[in-house]
Protein backbone atom coordinates (compact mmCIF):
# COMPACT_ATOMS: atom_id res chain seq x y z
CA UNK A 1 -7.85 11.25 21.10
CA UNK A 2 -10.76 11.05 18.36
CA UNK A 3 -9.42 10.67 14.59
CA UNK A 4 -9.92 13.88 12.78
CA UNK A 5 -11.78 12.99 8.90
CA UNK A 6 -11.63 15.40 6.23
CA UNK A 7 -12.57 14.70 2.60
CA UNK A 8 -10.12 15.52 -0.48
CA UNK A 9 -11.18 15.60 -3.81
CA UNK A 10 -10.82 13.51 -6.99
CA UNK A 11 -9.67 15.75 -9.62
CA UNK A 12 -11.91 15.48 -12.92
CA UNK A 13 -14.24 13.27 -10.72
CA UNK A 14 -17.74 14.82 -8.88
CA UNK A 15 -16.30 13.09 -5.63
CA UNK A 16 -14.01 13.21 -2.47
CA UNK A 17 -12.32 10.30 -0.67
CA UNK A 18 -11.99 10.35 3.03
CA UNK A 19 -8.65 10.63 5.27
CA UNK A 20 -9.40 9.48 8.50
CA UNK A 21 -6.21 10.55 11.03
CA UNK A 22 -5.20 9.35 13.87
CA UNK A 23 -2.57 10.83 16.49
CA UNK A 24 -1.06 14.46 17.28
CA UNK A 25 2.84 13.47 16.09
CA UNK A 26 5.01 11.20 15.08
CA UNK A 27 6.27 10.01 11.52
CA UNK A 28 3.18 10.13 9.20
CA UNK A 29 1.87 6.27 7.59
CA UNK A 30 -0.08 6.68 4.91
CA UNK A 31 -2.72 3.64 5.60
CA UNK A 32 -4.74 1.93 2.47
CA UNK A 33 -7.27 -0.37 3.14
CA UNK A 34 -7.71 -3.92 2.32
CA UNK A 35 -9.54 -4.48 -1.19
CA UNK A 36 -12.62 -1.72 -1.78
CA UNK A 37 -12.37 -0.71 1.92
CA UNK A 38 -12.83 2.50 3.05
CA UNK A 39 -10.62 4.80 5.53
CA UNK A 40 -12.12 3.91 9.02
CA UNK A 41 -11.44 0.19 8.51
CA UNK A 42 -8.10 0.32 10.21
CA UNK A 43 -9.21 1.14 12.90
CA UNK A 44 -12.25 -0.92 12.84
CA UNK A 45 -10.32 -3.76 12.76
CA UNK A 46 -8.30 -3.44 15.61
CA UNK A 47 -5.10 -1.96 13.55
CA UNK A 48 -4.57 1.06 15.36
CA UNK A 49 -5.22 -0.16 19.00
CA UNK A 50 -2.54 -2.54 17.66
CA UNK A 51 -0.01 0.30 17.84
CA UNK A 52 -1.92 2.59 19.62
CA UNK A 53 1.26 3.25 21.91
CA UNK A 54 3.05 4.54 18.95
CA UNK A 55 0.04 6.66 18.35
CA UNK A 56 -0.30 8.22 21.54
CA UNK A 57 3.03 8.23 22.07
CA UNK A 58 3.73 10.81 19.41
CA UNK A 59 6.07 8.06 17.39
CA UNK A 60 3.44 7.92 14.35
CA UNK A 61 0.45 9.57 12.83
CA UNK A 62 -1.51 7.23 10.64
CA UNK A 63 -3.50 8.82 7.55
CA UNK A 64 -6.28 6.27 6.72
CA UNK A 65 -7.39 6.65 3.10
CA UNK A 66 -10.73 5.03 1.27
CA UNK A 67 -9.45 2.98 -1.84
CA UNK A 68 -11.22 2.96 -5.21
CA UNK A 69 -10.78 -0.66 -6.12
CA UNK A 70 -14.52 -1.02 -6.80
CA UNK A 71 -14.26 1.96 -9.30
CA UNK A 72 -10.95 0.51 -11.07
CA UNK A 73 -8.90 -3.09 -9.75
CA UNK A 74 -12.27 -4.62 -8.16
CA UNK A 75 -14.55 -3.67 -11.40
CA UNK A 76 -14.62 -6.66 -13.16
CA UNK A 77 -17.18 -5.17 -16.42
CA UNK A 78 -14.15 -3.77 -17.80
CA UNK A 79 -10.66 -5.33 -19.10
CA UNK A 80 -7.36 -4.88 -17.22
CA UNK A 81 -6.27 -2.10 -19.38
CA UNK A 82 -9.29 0.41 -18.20
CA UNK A 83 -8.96 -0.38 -14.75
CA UNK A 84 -5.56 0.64 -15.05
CA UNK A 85 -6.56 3.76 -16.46
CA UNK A 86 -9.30 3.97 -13.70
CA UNK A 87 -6.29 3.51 -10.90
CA UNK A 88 -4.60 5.94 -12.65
CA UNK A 89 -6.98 8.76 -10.95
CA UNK A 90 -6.78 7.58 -7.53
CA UNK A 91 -3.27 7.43 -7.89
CA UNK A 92 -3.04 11.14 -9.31
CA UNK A 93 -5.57 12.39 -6.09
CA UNK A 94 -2.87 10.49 -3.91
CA UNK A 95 0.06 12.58 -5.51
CA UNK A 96 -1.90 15.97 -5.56
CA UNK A 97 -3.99 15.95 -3.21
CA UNK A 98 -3.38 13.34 -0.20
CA UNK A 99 0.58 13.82 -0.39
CA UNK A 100 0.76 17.85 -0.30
CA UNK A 101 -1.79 17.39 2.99
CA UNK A 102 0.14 14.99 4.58
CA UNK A 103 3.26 17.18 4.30
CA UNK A 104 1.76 20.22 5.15
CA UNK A 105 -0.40 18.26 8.18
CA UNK A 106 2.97 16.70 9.65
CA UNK A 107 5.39 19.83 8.83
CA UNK A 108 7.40 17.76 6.12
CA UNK A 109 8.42 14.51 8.29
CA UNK A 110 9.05 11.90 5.69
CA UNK A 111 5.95 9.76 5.57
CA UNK A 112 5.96 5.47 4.74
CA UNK A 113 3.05 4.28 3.21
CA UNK A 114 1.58 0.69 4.43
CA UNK A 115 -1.09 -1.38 3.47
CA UNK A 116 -3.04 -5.04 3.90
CA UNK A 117 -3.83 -7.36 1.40
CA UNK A 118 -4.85 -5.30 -1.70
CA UNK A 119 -3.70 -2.16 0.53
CA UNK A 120 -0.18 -3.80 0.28
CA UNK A 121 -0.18 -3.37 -3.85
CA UNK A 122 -1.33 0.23 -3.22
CA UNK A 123 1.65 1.35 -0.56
CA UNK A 124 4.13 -0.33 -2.33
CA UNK A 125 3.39 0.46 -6.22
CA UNK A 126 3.37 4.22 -4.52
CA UNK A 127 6.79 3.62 -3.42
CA UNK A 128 8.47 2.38 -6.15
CA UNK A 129 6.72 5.29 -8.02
CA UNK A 130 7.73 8.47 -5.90
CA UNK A 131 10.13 7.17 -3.28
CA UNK A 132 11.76 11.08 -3.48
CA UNK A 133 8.32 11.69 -1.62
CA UNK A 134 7.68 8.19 0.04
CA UNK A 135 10.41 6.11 0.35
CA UNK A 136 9.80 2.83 2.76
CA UNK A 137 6.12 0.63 2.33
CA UNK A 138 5.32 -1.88 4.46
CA UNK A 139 2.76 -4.35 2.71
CA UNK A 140 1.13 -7.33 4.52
CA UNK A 141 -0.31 -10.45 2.82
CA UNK A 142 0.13 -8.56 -0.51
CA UNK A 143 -0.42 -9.59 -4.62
CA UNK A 144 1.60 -7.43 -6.47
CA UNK A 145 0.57 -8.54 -9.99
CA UNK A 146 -2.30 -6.93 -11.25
CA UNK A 147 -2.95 -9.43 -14.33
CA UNK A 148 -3.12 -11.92 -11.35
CA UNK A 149 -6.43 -10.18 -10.11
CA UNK A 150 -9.24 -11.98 -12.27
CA UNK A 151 -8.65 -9.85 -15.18
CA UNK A 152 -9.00 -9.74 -18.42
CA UNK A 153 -8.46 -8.63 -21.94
CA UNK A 154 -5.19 -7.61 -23.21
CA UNK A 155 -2.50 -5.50 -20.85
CA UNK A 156 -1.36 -2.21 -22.75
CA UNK A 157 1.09 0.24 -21.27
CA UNK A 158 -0.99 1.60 -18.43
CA UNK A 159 -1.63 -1.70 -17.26
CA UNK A 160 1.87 -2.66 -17.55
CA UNK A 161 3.53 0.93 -15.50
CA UNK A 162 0.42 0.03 -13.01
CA UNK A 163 1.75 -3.66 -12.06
CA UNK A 164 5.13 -3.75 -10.24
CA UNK A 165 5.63 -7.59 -10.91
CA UNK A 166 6.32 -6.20 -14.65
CA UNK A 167 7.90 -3.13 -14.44
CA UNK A 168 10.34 -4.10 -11.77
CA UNK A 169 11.42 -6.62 -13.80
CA UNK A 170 12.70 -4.45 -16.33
CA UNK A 171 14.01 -2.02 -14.59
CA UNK A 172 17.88 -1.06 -15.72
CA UNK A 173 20.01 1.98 -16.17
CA UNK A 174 19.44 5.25 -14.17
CA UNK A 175 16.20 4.72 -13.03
CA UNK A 176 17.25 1.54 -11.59
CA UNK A 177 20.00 3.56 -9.53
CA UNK A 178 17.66 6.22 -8.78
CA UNK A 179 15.25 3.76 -6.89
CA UNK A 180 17.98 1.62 -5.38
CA UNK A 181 18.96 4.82 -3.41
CA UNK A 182 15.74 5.99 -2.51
CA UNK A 183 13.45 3.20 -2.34
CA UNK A 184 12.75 0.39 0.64
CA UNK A 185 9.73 -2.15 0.87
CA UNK A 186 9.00 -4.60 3.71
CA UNK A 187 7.05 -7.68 2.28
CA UNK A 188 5.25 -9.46 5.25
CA UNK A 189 3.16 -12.81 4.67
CA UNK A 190 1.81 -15.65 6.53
CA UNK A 191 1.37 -19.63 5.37
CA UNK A 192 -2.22 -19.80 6.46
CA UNK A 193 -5.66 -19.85 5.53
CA UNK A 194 -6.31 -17.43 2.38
CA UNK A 195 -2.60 -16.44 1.77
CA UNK A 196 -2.65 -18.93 -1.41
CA UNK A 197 -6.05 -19.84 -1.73
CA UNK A 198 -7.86 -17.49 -3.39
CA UNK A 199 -5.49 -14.50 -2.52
CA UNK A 200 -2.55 -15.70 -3.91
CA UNK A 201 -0.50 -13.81 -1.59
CA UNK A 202 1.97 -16.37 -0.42
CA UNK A 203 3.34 -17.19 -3.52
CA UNK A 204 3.16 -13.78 -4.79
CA UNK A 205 4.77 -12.07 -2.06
CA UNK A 206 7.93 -14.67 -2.81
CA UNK A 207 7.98 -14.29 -6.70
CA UNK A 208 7.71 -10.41 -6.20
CA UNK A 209 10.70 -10.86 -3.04
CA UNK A 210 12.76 -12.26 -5.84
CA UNK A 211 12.59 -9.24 -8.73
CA UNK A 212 13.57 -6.89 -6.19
CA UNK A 213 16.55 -9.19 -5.35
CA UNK A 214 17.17 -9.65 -8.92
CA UNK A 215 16.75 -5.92 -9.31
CA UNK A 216 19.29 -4.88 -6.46
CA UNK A 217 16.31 -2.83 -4.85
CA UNK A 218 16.37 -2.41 -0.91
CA UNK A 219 13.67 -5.03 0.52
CA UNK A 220 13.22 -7.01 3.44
CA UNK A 221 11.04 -10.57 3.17
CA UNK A 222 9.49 -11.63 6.47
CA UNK A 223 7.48 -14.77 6.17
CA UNK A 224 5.20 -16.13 8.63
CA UNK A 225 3.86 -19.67 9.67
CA UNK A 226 1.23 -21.56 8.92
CA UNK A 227 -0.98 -20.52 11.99
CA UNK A 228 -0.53 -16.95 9.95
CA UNK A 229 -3.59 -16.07 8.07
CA UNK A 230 -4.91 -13.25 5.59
CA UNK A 231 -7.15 -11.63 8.33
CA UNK A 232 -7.01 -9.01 10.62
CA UNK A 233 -5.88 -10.05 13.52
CA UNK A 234 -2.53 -11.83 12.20
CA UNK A 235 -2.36 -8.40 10.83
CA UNK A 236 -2.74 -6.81 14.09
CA UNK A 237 0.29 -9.00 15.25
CA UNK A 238 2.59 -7.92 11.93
CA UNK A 239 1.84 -4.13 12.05
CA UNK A 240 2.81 -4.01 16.40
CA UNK A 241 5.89 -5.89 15.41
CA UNK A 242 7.51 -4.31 12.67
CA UNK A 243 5.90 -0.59 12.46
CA UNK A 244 8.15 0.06 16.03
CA UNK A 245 11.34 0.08 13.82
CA UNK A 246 10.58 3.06 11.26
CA UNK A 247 9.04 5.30 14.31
């Protein structure tokens, strides 16, 4: 079956991002892209042939989304705190826009959100935001601290509410029990080429594994070995083993 692409726009912004989706049924994934990357790149890179059973099978529908790191995270002519602000629109058109779709488009099945390398930050900084409307991420080869992503200039609040590797941290009270019943993340990295150097996913995947220990949050850490990379096709291999179990 062909993916169906339709184009949602960016409140406040003369633009539309693309949803590329994929299957007739199944539990909707919300798919981000790898850093800057754009909604057909999942399946360009083998990703959905990698669970194309699923797919066909009516187990999962995947909605493919286009980022907009190069207009906030990937902009490096501005400090941390304005691409924060900058995120803070995509993230509003993903609330408003891509979420009401999604529920209308898979008659209200509770959707996960999943994502690769920078796509990983995305999923799961979306889950530990709204997990009432998204409540398990997967995220391979992540970073999950913004300040870690060649920025600079001086974090302010939007910067800090923006980088889970901070607010986690300080999580306490109600909110704290309000996510520890709702929300779930999967943290999946290898030991290979590009997961330290100059991804820094390796060790960041471990540090961010131990907050939401710390924290009490639901998460599961799966670590790879060193033939695992930060590259498609050891992606390929993590997505057709684990996506199986929430399907």
């Amino acid at each position: 079956m062909s993916p169906r692409h339709l184009e949602l726009p960016v409140d406040g912004h003369d633009t539309t991002l693309t949803v590329e989706v994929h299957g007739h049924w199944g539990r909707p994934v919300i798919v981000f892209p790898s850093e800057a990357g754009r909604a057909q790149d999942f399946a360009n890179n083998g990703m959905v042939d990698a669970v194309r059973d699923l797919v066909d099978g009516g187990r999962a529908k995947l909605y493919c989304v286009d980022s907009a790191d190069a207009f906030s995270w990937s902009d490096r002519s501005v400090d941390i705190e304005e691409r924060a602000r900058r995120h803070g629109a995509y993230h509003h058109w993903l609330l408003h826009r891509l979420l009401p779709f999604v529920a209308d488009d898979s008659a209200g099945a509770e959707p996960l959100a999943l994502g690769c390398s920078m796509g990983a930050y995305h999923a799961v900084h979306l889950v530990l935001q709204r997990p009432d409307l998204v409540p398990l991420a997967i995220g391979l080869s992540g970073n999950y601290d913004v300040e870690a992503w060649r920025s600079w200039g001086e974090p302010g609040d939007t910067a800090y509410f923006a980088n889970p590797m901070a607010y986690v941290a300080n999580l306490h009270g109600d909110h704290l029990d309000w996510l520890r019943d709702r929300a779930s993340v999967l943290l999946v990295v290898g030991q290979g080429a590009w997961e330290v150097d100059p991804t820094g996913s390796l060790p960041s995947t471990r540090r961010f594994a131990d907050v939401l220990a710390d924290r009490g949050l639901t998460h599961e850490l799966d670590v790879w070995g060193h033939d695992s990379a930060h590259d498609w096709p050891w992606w390929q291999r993590q997505l057709a083993h684990h996506l199986p179990r929430f399907c």
